[in-house]
Structures are given as C-alpha cells and as structure tokens.
C-alpha atoms as a PDB file:
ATOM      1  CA  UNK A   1     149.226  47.498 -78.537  1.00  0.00           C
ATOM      2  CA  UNK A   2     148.803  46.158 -75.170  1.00  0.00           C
ATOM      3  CA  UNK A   3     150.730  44.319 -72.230  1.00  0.00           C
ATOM      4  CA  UNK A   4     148.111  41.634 -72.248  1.00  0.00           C
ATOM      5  CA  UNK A   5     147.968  38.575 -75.279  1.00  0.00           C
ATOM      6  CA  UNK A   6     145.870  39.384 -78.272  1.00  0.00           C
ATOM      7  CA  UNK A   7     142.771  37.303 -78.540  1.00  0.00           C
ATOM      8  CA  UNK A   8     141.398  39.053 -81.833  1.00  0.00           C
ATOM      9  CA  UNK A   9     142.308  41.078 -84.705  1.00  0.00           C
ATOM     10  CA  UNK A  10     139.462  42.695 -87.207  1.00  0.00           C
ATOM     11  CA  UNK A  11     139.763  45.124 -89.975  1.00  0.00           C
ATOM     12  CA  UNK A  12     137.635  47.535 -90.999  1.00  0.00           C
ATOM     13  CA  UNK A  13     136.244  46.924 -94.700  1.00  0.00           C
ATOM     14  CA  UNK A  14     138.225  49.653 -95.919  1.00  0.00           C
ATOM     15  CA  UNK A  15     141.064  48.449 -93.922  1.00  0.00           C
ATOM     16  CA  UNK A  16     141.726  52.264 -92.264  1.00  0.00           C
ATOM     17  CA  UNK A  17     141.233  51.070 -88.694  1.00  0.00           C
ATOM     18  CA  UNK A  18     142.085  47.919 -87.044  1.00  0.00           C
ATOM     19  CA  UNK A  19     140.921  46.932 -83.752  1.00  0.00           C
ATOM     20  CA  UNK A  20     142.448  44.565 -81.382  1.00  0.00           C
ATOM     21  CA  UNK A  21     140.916  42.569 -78.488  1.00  0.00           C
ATOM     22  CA  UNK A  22     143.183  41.233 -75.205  1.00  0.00           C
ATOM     23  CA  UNK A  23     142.500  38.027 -73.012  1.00  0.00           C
ATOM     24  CA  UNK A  24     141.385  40.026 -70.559  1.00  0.00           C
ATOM     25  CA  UNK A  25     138.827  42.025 -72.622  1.00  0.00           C
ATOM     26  CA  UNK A  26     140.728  45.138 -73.209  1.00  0.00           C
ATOM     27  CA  UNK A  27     139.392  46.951 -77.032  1.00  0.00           C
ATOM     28  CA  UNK A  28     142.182  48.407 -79.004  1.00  0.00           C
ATOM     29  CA  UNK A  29     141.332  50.715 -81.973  1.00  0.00           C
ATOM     30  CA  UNK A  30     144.142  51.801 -83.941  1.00  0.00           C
ATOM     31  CA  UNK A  31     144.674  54.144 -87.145  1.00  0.00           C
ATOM     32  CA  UNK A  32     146.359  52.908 -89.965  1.00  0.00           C
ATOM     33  CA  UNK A  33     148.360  55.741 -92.072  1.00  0.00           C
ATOM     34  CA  UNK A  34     147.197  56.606 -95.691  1.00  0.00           C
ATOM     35  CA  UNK A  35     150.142  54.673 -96.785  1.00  0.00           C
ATOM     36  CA  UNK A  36     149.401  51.388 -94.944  1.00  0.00           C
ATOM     37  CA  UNK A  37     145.738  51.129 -95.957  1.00  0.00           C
ATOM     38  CA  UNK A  38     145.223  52.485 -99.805  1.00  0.00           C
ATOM     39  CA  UNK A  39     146.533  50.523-102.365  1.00  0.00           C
ATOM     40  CA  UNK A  40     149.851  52.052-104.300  1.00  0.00           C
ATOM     41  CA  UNK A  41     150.056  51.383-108.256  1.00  0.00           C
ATOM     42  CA  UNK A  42     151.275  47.953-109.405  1.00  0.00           C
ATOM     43  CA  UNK A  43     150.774  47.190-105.554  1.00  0.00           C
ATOM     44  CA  UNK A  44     148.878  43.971-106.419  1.00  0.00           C
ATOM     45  CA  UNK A  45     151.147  43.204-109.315  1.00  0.00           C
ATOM     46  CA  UNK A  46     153.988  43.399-107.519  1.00  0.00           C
ATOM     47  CA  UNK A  47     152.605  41.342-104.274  1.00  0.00           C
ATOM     48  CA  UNK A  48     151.522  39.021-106.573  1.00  0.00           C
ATOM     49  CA  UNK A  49     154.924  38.156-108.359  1.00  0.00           C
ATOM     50  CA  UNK A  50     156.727  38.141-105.376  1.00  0.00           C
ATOM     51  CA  UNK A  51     154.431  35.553-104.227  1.00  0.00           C
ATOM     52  CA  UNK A  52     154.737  33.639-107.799  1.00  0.00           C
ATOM     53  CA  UNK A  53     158.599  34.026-107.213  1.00  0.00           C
ATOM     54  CA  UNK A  54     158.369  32.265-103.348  1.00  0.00           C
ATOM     55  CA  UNK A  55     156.418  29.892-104.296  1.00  0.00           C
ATOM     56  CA  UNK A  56     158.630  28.825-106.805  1.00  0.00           C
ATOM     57  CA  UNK A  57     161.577  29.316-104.709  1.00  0.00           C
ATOM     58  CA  UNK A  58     159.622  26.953-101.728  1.00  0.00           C
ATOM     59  CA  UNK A  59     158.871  24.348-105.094  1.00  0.00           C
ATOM     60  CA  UNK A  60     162.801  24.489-105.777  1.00  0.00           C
ATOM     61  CA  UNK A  61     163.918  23.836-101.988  1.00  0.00           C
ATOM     62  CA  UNK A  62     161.483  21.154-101.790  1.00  0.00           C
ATOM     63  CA  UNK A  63     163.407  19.640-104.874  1.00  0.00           C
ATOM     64  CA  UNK A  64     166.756  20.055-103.722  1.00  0.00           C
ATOM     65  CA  UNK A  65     165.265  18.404-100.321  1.00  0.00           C
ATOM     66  CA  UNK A  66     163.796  15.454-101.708  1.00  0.00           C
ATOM     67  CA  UNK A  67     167.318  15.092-104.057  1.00  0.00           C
ATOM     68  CA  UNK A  68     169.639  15.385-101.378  1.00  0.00           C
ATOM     69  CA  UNK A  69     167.572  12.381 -99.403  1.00  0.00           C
ATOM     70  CA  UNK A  70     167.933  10.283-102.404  1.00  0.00           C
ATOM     71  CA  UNK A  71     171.441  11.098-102.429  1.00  0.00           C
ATOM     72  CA  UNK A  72     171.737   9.948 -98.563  1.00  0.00           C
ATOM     73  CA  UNK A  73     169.729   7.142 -99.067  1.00  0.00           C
ATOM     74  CA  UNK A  74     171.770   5.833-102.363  1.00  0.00           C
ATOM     75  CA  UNK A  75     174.995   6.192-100.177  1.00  0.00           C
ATOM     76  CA  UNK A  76     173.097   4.341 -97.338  1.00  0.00           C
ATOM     77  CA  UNK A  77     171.936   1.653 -99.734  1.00  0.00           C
ATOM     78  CA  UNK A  78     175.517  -0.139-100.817  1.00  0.00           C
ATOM     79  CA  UNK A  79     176.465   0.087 -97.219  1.00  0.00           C
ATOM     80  CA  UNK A  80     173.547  -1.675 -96.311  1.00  0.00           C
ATOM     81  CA  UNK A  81     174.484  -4.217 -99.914  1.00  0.00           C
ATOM     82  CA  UNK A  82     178.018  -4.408 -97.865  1.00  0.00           C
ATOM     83  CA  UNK A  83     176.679  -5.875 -94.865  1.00  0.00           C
ATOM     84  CA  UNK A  84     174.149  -7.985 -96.409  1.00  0.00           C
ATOM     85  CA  UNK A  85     177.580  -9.304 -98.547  1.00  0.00           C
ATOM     86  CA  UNK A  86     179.181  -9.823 -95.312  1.00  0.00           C
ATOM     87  CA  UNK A  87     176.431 -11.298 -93.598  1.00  0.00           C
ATOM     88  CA  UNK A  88     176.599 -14.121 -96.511  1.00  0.00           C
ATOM     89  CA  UNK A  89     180.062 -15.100 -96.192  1.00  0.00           C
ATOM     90  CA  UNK A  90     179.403 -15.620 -92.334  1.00  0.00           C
ATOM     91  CA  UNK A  91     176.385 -18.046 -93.232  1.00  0.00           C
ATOM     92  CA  UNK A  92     178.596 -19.507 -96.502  1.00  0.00           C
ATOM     93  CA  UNK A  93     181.929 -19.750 -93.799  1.00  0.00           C
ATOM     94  CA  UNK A  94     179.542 -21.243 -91.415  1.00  0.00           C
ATOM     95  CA  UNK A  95     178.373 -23.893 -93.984  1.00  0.00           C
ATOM     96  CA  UNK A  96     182.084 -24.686 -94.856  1.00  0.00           C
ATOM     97  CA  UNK A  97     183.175 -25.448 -91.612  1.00  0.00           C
ATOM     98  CA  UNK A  98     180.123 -27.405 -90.531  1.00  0.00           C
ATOM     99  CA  UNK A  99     180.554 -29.136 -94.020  1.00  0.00           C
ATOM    100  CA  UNK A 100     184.239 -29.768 -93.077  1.00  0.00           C
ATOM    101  CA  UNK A 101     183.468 -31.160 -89.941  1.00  0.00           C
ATOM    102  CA  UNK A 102     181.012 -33.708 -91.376  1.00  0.00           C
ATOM    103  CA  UNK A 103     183.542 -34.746 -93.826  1.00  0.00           C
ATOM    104  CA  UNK A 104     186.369 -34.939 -91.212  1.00  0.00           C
ATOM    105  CA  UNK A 105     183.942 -37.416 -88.993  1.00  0.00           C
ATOM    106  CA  UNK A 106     183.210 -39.692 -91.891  1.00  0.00           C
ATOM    107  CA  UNK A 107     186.827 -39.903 -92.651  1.00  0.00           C
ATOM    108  CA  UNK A 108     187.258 -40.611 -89.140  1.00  0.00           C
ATOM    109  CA  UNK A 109     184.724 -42.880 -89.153  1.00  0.00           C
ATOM    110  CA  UNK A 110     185.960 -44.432 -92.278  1.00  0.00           C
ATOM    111  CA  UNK A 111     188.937 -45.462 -90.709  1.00  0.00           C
ATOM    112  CA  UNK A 112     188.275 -46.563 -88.019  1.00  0.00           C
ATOM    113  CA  UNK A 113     185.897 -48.925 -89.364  1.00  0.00           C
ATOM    114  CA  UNK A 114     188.844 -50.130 -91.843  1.00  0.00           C
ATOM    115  CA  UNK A 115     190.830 -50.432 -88.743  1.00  0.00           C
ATOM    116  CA  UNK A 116     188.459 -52.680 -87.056  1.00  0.00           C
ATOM    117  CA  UNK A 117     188.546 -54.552 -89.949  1.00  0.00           C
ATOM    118  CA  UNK A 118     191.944 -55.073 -90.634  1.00  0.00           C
ATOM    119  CA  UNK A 119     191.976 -55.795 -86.694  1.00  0.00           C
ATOM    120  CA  UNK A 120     189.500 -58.801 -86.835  1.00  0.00           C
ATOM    121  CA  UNK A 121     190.715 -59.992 -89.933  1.00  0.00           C
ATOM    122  CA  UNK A 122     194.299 -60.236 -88.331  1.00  0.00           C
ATOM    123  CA  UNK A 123     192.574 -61.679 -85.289  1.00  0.00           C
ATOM    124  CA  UNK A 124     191.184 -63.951 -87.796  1.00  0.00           C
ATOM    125  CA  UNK A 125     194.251 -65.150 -89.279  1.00  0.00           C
ATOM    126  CA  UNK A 126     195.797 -65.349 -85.816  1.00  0.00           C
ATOM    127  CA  UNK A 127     193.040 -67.975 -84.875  1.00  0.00           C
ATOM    128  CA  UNK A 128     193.272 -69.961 -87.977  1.00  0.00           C
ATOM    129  CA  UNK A 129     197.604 -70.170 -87.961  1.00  0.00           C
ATOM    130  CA  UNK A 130     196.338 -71.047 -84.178  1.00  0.00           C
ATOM    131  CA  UNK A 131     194.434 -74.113 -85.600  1.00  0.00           C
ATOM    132  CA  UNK A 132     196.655 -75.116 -87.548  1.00  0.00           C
ATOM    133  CA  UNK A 133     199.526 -75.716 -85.245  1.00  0.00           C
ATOM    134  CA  UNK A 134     196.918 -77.540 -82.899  1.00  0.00           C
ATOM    135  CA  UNK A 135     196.472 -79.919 -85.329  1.00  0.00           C
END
C-alpha cells in the first residue's frame, strides 16, 4: 500500500473500500473487487466449519501436547526413583561402615581391656609366687 508502516486499517460498513493510514500520516483508500467484498453462497457456512474444524484440530494438538509431556515426565520420573534408590544405598553403605567401625573399636576395646586384665592378674600372681618364696 505504502513504503511507510501501517498505523490503521478501517473498513467501510459495506466493506467495498478500505482505507489505510501510515506513521507518517499518509491516507490510503483502496477498492476492494466485487468478489472480495459481497458475500458468496454457503460463504458463512463454509467459514464457519472450517473454523469448527481448526478449532478442533488446535483442541487435538493441545492433547497430543499435554500427552507427550506426561509421557516425558513418566520416563523422567523412575530415573529420578533410580537416583533416589541410589542415593539410599550411599546413606545405608554409609551407616554400615560407620556401624562396622563402632563394632571394630569395641572389639578392640574389648580386648584390650581383657588383655590388661590377664596382664595384672599375671602381675598378680607374679607378686604373690614372689611372697611366697620370701617367706
């Protein structure tokens, strides 16, 4: 219509003539043929079902969108049950180990307490057969 950008757009009622107003102020008028601007028959019918049938289309893409996220999202989900499975074995090795250690340094302990034992109680003996042959 014009090298400049379109600001406006109005229609006549009858929709014959269309004028067209630039950024810059510039007024287009333009005339539409016969065949843009009176209605052929079935003309609404037929705009209207092929509006029906995108709509419906749109409706079904939405559906196959929204099913094809679930899809992603039930794939996601056991990988995410996988790591949370392998997280626990982590925590349940870490509690093993730090429940083997304890065990380990009680036996430990253990014996070396019996060892100190045995130790006085020879030292014991030792002083008493001591005794004895002082006497």
């Amino acid at each position: 219509v014009c090298d400049e950008a379109l600001y406006s757009l109005r229609l006549q009622d009858n929709g014959r003539f269309v004028a067209c107003g630039s950024k810059l102020g510039l007024t287009t008028l333009l005339e539409l043929s016969p065949g843009l601007c009176t209605l052929q028959r079935n003309e609404k019918n037929i705009a209207t079902a092929m509006f029906e049938r995108e709509t419906k289309r749109e409706k079904i893409l939405e559906a196959r969108h929204r099913e094809m996220r679930l899809k992603e999202r039930s794939k996601a989900e056991p990988g995410k049950d996988e790591e949370a499975k392998e997280d626990k074995p982590e925590e349940n090795m870490e509690e093993l180990i730090s429940k083997a250690e304890k065990e380990f340094f009680e036996i430990i302990e253990a014996e070396r307490k019996r060892r100190e034992q045995e130790t006085k109680k020879s030292e014991g003996e030792e002083e008493q057969v001591q005794g004895l042959s002082c006497l």
